[in-house]
N, C-alpha and C. Protein backbone atom coordinates (compact mmCIF):
# COMPACT_ATOMS: atom_id res chain seq x y z
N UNK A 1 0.83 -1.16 0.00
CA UNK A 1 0.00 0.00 0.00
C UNK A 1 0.89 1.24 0.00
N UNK A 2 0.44 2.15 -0.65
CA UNK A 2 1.25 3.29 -0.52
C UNK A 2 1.46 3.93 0.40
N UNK A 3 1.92 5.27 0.79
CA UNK A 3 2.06 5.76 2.24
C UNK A 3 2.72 7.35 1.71
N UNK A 4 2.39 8.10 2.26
CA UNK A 4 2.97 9.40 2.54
C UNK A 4 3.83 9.75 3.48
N UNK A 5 4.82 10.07 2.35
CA UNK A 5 6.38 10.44 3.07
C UNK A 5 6.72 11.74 3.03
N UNK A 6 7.51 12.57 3.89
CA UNK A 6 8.37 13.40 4.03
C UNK A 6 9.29 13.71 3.63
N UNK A 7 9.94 14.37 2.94
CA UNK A 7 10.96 14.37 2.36
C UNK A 7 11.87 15.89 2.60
N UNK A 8 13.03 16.41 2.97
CA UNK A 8 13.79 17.34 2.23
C UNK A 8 14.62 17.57 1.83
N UNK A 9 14.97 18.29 0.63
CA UNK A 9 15.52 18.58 -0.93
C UNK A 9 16.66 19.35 -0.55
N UNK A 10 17.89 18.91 -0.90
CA UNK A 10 18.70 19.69 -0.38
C UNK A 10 19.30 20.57 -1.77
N UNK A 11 19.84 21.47 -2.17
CA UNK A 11 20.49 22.13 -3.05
C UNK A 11 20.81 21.38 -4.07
N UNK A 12 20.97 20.35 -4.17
CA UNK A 12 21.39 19.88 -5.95
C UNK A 12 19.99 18.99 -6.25
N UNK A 13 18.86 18.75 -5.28
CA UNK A 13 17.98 18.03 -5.49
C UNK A 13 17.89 16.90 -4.72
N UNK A 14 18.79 16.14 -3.95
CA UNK A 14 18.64 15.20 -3.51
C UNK A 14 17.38 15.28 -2.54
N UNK A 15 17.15 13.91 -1.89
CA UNK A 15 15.91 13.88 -0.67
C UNK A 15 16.65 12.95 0.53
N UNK A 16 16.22 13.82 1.44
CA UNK A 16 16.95 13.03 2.30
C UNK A 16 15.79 13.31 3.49
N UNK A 17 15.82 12.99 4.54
CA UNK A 17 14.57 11.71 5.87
C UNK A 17 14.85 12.91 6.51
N UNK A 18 15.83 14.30 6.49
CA UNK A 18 15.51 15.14 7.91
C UNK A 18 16.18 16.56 7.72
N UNK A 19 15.82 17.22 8.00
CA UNK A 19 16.09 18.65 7.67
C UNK A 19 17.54 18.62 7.50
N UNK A 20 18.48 18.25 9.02
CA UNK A 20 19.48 18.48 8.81
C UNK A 20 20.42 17.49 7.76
N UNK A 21 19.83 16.61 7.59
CA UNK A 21 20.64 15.71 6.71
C UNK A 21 20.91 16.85 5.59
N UNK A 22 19.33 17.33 5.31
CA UNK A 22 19.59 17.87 3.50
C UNK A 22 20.61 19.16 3.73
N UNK A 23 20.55 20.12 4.83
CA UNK A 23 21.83 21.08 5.14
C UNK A 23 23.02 20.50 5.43
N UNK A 24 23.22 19.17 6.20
CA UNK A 24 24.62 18.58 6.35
C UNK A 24 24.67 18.40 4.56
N UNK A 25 24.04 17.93 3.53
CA UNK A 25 24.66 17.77 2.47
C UNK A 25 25.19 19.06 1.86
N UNK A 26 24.11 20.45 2.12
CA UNK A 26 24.27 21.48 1.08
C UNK A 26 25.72 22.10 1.99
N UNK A 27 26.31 21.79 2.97
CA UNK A 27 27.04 22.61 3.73
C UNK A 27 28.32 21.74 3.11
N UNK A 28 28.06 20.29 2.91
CA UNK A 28 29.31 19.54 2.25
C UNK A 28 29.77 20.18 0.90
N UNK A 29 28.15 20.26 -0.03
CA UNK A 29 28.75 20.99 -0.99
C UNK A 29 29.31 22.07 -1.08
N UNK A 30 29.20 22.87 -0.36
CA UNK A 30 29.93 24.04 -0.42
C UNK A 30 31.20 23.86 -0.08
N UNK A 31 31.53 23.22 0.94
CA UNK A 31 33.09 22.81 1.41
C UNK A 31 33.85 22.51 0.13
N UNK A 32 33.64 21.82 -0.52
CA UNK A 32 34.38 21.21 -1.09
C UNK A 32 34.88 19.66 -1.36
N UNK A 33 36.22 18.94 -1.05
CA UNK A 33 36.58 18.19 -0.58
C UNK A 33 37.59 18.78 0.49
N UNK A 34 37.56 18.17 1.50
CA UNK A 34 38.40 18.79 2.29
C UNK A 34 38.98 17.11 2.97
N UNK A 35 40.52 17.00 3.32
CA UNK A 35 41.56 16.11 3.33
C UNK A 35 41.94 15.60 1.32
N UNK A 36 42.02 14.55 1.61
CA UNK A 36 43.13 13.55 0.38
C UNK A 36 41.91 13.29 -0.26
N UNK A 37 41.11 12.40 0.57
CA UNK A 37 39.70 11.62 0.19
C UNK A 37 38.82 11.97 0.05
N UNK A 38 38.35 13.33 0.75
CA UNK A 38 37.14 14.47 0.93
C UNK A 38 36.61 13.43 1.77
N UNK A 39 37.20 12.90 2.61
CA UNK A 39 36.19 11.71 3.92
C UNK A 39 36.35 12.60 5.14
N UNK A 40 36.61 13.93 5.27
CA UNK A 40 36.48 14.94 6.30
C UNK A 40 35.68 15.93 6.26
N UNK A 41 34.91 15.98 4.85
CA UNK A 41 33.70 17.26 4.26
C UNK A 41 32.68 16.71 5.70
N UNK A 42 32.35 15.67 5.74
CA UNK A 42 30.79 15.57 6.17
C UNK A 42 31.13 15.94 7.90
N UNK A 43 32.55 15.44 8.73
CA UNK A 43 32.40 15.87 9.84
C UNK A 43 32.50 17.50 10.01
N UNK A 44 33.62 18.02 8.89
CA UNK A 44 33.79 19.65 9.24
C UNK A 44 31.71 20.13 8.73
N UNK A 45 31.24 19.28 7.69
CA UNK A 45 29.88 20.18 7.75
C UNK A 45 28.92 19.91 9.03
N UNK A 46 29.20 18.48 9.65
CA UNK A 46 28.92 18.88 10.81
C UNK A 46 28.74 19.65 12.20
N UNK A 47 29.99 19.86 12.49
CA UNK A 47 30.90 20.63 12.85
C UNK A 47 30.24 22.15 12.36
N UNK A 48 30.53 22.49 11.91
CA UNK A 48 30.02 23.82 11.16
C UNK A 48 28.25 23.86 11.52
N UNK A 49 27.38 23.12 11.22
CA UNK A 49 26.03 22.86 11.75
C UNK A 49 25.87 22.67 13.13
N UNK A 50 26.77 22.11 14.15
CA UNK A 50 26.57 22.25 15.40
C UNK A 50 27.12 23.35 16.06
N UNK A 51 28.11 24.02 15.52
CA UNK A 51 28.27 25.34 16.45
C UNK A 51 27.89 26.47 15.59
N UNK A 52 26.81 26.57 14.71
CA UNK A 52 26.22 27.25 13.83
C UNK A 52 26.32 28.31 14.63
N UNK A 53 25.40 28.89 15.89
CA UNK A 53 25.16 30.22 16.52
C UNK A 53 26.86 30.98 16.94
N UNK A 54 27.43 30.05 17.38
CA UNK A 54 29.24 30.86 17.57
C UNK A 54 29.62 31.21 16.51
N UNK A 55 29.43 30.69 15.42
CA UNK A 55 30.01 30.92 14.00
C UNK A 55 29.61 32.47 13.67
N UNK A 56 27.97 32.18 13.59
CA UNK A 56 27.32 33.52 13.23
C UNK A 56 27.68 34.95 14.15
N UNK A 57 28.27 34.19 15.44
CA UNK A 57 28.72 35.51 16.17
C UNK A 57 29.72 35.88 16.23
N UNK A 58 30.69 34.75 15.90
CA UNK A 58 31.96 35.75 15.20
C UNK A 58 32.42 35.95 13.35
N UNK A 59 31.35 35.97 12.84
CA UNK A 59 31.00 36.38 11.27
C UNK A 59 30.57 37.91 11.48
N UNK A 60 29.90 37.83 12.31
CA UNK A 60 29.14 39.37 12.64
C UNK A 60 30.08 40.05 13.53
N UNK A 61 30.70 39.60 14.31
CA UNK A 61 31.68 40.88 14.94
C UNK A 61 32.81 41.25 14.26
N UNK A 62 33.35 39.85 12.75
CA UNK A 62 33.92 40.34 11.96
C UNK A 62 33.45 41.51 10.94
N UNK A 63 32.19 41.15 10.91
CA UNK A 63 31.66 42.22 9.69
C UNK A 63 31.46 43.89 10.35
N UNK A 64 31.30 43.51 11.93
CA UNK A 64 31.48 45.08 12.34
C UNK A 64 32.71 45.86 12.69
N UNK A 65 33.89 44.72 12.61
CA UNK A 65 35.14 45.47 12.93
C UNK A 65 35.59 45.88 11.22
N UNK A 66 35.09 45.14 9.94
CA UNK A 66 35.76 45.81 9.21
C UNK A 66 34.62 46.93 8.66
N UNK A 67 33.13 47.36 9.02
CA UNK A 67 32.43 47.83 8.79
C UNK A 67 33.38 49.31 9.76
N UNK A 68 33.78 49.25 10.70
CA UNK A 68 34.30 50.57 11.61
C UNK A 68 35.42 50.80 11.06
N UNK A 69 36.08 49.93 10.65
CA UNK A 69 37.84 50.22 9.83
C UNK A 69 37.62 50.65 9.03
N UNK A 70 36.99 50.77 7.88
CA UNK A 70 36.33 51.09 6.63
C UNK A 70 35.71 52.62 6.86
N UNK A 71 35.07 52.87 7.38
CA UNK A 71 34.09 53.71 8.20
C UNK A 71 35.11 54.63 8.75
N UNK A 72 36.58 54.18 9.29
CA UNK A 72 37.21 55.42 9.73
C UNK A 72 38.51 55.17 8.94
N UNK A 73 38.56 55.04 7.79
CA UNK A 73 39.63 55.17 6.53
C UNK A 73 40.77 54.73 6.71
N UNK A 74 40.92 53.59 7.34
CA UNK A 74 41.77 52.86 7.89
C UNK A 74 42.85 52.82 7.04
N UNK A 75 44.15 52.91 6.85
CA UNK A 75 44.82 52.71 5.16
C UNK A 75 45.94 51.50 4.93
N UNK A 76 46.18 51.66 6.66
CA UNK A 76 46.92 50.28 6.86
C UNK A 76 47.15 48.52 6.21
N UNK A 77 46.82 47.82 6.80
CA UNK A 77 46.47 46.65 6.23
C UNK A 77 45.17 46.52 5.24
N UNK A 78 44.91 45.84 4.40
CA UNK A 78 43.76 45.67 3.63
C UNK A 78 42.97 45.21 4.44
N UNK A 79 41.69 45.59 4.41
CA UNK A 79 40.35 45.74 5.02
C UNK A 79 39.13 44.79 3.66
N UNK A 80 38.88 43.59 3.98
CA UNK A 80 37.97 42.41 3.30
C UNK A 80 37.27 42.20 3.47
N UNK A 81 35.84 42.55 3.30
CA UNK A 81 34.70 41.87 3.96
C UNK A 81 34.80 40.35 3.50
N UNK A 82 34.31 39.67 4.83
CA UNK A 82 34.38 38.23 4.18
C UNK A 82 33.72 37.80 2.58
N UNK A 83 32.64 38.26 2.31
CA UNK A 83 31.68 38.00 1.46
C UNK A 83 32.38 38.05 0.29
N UNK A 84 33.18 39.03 0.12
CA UNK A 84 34.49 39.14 -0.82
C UNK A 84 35.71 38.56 -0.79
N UNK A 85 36.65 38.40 0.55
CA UNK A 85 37.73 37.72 0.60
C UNK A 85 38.04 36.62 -0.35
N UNK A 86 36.76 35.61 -0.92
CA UNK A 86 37.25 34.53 -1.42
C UNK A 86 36.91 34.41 -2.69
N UNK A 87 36.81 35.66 -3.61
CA UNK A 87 37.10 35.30 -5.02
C UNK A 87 37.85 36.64 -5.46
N UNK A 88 38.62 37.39 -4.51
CA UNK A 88 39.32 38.07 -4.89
C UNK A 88 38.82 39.47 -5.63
N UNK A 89 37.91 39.83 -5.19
CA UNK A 89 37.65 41.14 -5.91
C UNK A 89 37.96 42.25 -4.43
């Protein structure tokens, strides 16, 4: 007999049995491979999903220290918002 299931879709489409599964995948994809094997993506996206709220609080006190450096014409060292740091513009 049939049955109604649950499902969620993570970023390339897959389905997976639980919310965080489908973000542990979309957080792998973004990583990359990370070690030799990429057999370290799924604990660092773990990792990254369990201390999610520390993360976000030091993302944001980064974005306000270079939001005030910026803000007072800092000329010293280069000043990056993260959002930019990683493709070089």
């Amino acid at each position: 007999m049939a049955t109604e299931c649950v499902a969620y879709r993570d970023g390339k489409g897959g389905l997976h049995s639980t919310p965080e599964k489908a973000t542990l995948s979309d957080l792998s994809s973004v990583l990359g491979r990370v070690g030799e094997e990429g057999g370290m993506t799924a604990g660092v996206a773990k990792l990254i999903l369990d201390k999610r709220a520390e993360l976000e609080r030091v993302f944001a006190e980064h974005d306000r220290m270079v939001e005030a450096a910026i803000a007072a014409g800092h000329d010293g060292a280069e000043v990056v918002p993260l959002d930019r740091a990683h493709d070089g513009s």
